[in-house]
N, C-alpha and C. Protein backbone atom coordinates (compact mmCIF):
# COMPACT_ATOMS: atom_id res chain seq x y z
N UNK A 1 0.83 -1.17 0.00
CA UNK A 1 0.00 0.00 0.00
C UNK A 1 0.87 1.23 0.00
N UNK A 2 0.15 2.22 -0.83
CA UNK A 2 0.98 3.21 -0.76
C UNK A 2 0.67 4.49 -0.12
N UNK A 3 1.31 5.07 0.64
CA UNK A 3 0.78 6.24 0.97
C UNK A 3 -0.43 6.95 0.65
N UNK A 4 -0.64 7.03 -0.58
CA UNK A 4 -1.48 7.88 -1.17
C UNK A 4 -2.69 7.30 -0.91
N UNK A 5 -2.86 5.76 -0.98
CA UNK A 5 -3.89 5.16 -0.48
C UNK A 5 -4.37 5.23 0.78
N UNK A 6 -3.13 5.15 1.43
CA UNK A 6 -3.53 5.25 2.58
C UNK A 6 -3.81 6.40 3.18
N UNK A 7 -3.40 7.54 3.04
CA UNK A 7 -4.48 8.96 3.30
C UNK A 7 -5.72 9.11 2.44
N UNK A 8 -5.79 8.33 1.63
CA UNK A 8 -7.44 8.21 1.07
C UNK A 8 -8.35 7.43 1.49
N UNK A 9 -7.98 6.42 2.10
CA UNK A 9 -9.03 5.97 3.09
C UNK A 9 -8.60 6.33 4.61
N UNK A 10 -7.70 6.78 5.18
CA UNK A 10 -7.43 7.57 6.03
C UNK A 10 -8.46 8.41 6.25
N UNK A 11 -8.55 9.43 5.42
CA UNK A 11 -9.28 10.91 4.69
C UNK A 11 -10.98 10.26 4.89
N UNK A 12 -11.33 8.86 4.25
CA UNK A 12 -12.45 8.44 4.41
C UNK A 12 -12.95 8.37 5.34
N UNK A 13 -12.31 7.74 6.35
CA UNK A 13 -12.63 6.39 7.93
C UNK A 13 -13.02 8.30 8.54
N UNK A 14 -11.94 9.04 8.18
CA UNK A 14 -12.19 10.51 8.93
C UNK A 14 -13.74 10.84 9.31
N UNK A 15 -14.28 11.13 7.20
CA UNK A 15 -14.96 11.47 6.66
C UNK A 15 -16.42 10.66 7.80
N UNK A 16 -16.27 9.77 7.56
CA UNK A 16 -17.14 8.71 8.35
C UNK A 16 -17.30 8.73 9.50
N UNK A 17 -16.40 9.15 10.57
CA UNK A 17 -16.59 9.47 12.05
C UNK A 17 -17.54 10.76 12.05
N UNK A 18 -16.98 11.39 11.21
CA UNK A 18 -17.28 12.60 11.37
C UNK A 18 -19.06 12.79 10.78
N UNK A 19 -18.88 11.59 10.22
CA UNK A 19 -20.84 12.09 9.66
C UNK A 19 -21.22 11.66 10.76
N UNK A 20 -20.95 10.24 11.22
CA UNK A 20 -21.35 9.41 13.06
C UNK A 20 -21.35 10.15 13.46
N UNK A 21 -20.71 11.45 13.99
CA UNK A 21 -20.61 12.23 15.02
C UNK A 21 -21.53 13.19 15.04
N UNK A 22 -21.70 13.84 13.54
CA UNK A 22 -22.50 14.64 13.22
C UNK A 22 -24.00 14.27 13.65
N UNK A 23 -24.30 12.91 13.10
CA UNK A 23 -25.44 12.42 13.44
C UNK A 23 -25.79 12.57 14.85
N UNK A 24 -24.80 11.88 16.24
CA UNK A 24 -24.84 11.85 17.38
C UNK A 24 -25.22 13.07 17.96
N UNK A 25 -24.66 14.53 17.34
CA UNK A 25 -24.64 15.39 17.97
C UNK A 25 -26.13 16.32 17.31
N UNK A 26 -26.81 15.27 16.67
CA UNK A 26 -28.01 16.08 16.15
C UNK A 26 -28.85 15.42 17.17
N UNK A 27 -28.72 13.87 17.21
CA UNK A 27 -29.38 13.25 18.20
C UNK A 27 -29.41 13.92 19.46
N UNK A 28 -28.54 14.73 19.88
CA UNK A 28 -28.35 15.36 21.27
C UNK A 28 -29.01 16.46 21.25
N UNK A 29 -28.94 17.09 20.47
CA UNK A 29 -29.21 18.46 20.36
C UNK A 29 -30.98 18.26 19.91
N UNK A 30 -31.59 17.28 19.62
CA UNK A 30 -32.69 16.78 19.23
C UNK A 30 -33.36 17.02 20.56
N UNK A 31 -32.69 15.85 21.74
CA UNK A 31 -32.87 15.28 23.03
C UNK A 31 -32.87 16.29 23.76
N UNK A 32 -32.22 17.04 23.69
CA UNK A 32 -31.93 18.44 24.84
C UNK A 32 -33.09 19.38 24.82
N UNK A 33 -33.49 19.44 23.09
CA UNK A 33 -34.99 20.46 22.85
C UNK A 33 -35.63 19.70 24.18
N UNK A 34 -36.18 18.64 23.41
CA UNK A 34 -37.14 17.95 23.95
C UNK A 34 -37.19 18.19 25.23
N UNK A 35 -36.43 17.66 26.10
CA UNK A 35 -35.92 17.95 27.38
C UNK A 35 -36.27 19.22 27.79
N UNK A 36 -35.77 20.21 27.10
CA UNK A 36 -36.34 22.11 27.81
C UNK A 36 -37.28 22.06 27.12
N UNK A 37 -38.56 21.42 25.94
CA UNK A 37 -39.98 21.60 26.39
C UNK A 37 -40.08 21.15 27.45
N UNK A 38 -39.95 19.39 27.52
CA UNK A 38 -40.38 18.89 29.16
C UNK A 38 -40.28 19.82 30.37
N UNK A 39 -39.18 20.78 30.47
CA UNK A 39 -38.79 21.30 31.60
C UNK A 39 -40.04 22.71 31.94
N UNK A 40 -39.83 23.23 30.69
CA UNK A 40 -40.47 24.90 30.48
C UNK A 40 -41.82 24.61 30.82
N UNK A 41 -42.79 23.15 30.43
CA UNK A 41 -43.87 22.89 30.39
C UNK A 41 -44.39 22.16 31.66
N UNK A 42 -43.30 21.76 32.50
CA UNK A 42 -43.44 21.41 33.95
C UNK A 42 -43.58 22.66 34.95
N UNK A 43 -42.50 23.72 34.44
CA UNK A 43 -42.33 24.64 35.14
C UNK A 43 -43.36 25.74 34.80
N UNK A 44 -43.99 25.59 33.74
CA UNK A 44 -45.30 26.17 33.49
C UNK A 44 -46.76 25.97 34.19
N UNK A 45 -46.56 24.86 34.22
CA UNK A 45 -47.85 23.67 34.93
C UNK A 45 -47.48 24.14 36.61
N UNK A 46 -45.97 24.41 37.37
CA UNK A 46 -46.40 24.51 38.54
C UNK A 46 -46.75 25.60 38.82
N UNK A 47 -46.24 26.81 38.09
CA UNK A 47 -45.97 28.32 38.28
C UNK A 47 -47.84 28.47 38.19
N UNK A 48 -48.67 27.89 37.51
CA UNK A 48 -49.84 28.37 37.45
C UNK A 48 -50.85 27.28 39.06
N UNK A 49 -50.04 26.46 39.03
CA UNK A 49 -50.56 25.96 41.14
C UNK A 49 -50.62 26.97 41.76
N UNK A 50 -48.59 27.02 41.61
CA UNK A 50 -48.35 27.95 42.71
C UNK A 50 -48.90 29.67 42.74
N UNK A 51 -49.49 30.10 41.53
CA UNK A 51 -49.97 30.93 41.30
C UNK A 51 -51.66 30.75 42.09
N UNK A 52 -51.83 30.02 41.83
CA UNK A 52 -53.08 30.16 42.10
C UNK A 52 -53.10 29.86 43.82
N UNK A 53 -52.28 29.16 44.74
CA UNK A 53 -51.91 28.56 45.58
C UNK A 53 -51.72 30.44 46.93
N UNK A 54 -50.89 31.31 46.09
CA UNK A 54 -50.29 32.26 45.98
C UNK A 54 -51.56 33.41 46.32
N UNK A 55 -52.44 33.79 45.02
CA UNK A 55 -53.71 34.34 45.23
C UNK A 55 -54.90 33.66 46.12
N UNK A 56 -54.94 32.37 46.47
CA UNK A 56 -55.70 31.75 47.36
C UNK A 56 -55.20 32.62 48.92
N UNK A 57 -54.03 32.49 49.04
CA UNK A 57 -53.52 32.84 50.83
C UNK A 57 -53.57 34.54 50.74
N UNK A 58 -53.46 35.32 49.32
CA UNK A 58 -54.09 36.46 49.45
C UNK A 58 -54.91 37.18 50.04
N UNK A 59 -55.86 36.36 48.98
CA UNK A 59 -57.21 36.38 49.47
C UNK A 59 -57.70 36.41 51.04
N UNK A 60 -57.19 35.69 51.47
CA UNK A 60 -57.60 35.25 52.92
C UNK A 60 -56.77 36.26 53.83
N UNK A 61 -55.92 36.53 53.19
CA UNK A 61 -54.96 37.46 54.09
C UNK A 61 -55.86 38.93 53.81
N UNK A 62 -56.12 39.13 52.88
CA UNK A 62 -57.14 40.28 52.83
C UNK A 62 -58.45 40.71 53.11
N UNK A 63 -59.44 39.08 53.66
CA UNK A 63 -60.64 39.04 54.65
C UNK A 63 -59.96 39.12 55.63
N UNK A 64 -58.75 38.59 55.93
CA UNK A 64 -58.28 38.82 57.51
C UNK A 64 -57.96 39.96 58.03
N UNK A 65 -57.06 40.86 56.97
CA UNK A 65 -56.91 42.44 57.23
C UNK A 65 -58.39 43.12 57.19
N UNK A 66 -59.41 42.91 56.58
CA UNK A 66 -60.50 43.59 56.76
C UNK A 66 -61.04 43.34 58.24
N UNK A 67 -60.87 42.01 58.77
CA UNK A 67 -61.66 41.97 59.65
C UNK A 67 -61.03 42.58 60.78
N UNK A 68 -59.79 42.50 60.85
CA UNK A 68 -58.79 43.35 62.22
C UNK A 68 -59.12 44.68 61.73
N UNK A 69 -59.22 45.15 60.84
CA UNK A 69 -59.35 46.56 60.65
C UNK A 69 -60.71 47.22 61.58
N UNK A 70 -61.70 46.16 61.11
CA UNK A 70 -63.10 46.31 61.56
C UNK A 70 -62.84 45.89 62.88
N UNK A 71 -62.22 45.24 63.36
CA UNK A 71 -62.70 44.79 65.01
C UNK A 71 -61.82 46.51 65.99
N UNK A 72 -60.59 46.67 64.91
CA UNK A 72 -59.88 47.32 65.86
C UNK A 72 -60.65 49.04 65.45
N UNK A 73 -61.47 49.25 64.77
CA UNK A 73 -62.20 50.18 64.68
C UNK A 73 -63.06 50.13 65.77
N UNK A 74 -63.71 48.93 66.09
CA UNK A 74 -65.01 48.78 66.82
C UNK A 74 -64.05 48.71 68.35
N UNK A 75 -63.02 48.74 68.48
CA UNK A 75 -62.28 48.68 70.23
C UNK A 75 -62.23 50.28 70.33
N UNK A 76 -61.49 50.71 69.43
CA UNK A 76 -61.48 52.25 69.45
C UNK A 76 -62.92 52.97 69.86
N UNK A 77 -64.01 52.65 69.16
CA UNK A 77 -65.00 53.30 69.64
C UNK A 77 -65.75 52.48 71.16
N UNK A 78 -65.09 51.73 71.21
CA UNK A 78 -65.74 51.36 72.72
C UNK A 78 -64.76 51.96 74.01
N UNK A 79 -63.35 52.22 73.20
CA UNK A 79 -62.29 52.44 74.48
C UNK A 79 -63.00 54.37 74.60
N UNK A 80 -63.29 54.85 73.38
CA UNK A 80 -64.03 56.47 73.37
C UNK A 80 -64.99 56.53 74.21
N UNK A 81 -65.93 55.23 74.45
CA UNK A 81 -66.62 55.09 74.76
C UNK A 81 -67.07 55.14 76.64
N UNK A 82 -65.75 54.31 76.39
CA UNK A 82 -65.36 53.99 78.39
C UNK A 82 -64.56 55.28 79.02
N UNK A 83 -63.95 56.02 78.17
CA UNK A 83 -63.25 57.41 78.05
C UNK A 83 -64.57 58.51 78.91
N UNK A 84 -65.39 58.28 77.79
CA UNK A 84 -66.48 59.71 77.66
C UNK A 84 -67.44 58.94 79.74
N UNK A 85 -67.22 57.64 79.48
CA UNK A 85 -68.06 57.25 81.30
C UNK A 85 -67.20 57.82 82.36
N UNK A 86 -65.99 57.62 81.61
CA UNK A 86 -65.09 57.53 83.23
C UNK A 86 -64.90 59.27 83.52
N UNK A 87 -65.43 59.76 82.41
CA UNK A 87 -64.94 61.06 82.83
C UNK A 87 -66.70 61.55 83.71
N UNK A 88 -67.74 60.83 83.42
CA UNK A 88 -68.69 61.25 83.93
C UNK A 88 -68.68 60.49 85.66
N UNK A 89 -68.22 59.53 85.24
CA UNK A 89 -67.90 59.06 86.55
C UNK A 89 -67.50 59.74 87.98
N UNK A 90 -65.97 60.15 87.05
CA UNK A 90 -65.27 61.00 87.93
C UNK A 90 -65.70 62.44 88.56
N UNK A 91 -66.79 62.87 87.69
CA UNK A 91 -67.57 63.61 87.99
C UNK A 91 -68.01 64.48 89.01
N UNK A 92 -68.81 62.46 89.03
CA UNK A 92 -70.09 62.11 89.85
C UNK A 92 -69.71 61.74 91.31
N UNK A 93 -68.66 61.08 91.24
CA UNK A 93 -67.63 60.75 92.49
C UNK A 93 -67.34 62.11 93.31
N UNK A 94 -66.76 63.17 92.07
CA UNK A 94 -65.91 64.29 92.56
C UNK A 94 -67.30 65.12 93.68
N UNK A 95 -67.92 64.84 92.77
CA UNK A 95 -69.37 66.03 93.12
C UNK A 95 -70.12 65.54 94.31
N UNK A 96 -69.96 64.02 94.18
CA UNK A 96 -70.71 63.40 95.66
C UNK A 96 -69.41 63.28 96.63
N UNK A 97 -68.46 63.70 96.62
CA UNK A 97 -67.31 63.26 97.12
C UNK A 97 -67.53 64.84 98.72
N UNK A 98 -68.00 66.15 97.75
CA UNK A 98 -67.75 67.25 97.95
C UNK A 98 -69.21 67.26 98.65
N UNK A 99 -70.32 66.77 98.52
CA UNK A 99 -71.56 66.87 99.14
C UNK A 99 -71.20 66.03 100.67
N UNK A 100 -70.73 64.98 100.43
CA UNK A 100 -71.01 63.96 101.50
C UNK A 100 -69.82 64.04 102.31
N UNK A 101 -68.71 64.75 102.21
CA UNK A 101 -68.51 65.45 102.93
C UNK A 101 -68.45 66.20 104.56
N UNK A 102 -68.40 65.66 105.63
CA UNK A 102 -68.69 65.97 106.55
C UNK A 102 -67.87 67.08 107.55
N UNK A 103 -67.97 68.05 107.97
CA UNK A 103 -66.85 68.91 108.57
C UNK A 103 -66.52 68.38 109.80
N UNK A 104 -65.64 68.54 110.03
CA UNK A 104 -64.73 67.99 111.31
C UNK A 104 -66.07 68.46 112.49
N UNK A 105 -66.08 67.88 113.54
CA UNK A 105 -66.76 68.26 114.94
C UNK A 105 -65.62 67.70 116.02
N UNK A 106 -65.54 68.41 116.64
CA UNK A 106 -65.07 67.64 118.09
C UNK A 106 -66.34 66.89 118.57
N UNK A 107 -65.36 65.83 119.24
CA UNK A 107 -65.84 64.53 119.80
C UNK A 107 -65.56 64.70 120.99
N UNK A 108 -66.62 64.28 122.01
CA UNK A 108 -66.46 63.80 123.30
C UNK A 108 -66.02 62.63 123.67
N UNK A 109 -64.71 62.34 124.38
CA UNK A 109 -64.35 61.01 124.65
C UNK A 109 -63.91 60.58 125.44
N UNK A 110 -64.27 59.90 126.54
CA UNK A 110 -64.57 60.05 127.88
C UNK A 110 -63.12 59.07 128.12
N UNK A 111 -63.05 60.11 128.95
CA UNK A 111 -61.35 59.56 129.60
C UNK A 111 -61.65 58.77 130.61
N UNK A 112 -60.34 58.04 130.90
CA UNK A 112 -59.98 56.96 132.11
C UNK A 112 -60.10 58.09 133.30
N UNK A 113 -60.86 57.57 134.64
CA UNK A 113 -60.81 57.93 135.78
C UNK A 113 -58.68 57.70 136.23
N UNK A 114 -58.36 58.64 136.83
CA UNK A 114 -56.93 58.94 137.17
C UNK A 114 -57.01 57.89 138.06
N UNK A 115 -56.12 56.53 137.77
CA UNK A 115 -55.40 55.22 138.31
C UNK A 115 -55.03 55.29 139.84
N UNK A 116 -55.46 54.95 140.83
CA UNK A 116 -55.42 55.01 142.31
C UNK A 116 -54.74 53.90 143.10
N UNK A 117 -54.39 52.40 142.28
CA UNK A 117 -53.67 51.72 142.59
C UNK A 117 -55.04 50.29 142.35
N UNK A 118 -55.98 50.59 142.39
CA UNK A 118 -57.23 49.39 142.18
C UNK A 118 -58.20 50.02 141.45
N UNK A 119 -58.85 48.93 140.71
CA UNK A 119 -60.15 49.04 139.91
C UNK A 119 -60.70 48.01 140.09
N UNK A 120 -62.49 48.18 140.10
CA UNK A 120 -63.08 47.13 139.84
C UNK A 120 -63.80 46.63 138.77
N UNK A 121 -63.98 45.14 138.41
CA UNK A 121 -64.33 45.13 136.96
C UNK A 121 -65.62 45.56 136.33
N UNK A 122 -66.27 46.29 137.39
CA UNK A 122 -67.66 47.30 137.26
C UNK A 122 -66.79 48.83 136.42
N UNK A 123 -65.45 48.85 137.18
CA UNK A 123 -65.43 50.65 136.95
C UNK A 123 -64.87 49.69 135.24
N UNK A 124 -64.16 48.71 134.69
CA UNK A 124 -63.87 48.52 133.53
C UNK A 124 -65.26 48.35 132.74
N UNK A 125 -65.33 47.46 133.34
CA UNK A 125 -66.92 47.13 131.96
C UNK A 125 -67.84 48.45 131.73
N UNK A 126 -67.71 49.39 132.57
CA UNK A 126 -68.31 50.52 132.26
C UNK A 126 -67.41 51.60 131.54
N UNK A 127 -66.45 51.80 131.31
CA UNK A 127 -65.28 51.94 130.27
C UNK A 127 -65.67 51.87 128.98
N UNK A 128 -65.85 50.54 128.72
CA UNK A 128 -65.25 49.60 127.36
C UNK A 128 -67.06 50.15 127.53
């Protein structure tokens, strides 16, 4: 064999890997699409769960803010409420406080007979 032959089928066997390869790498590049639909179309399918999953706890989070809004409206007008008593209260206290009222009097309060060395339990029980 002579050289020349032999880089001509050399040149061939090349030729031939190289279409195999070509082929392989279409096969891949075939497989890989496929693959990122599978992926894009999974990740499509959850994004619209989790979407909806997402606006579900919204939702609820936004009857829940309405309803604290409303309860803590309705404390406010009851705490205005206990506000506007206590001041009538205090009033009413202050004003009956100032009627009922009594001015000092001296008191009569009958002192101990001056201690002689004996008592009898007549002069105590009449004491107490």
């Amino acid at each position: 064999m002579t050289v020349g032959i032999q880089a001509k089928e050399s040149k061939r066997d090349v030729r031939e890997t190289l279409k195999e390869v070509e082929g392989r790498t279409d096969e891949l590049n075939s497989m890989k699409e496929k693959f990122r639909e599978f992926v894009l179309v999974s990740l499509n399918s959850n994004l619209k769960v989790m979407q909806g999953f997402l606006n579900s706890t919204a939702d609820k989070l936004n009857v829940r803010d309405d309803t604290l809004e409303t309860t803590m409206a309705d404390l406010k007008e009851q705490v205005e409420e206990f506000k506007k008593e206590l001041i009538v209260y205090k009033i009413a206290l202050g004003n009956g406080m100032l009627a009922s009222r009594l001015k000092q009097q001296k008191m009569d309060v009958l002192k101990p007979k001056e201690f002689k060395g004996k008592r009898t339990t007549m002069d105590v029980d009449n004491f107490i």
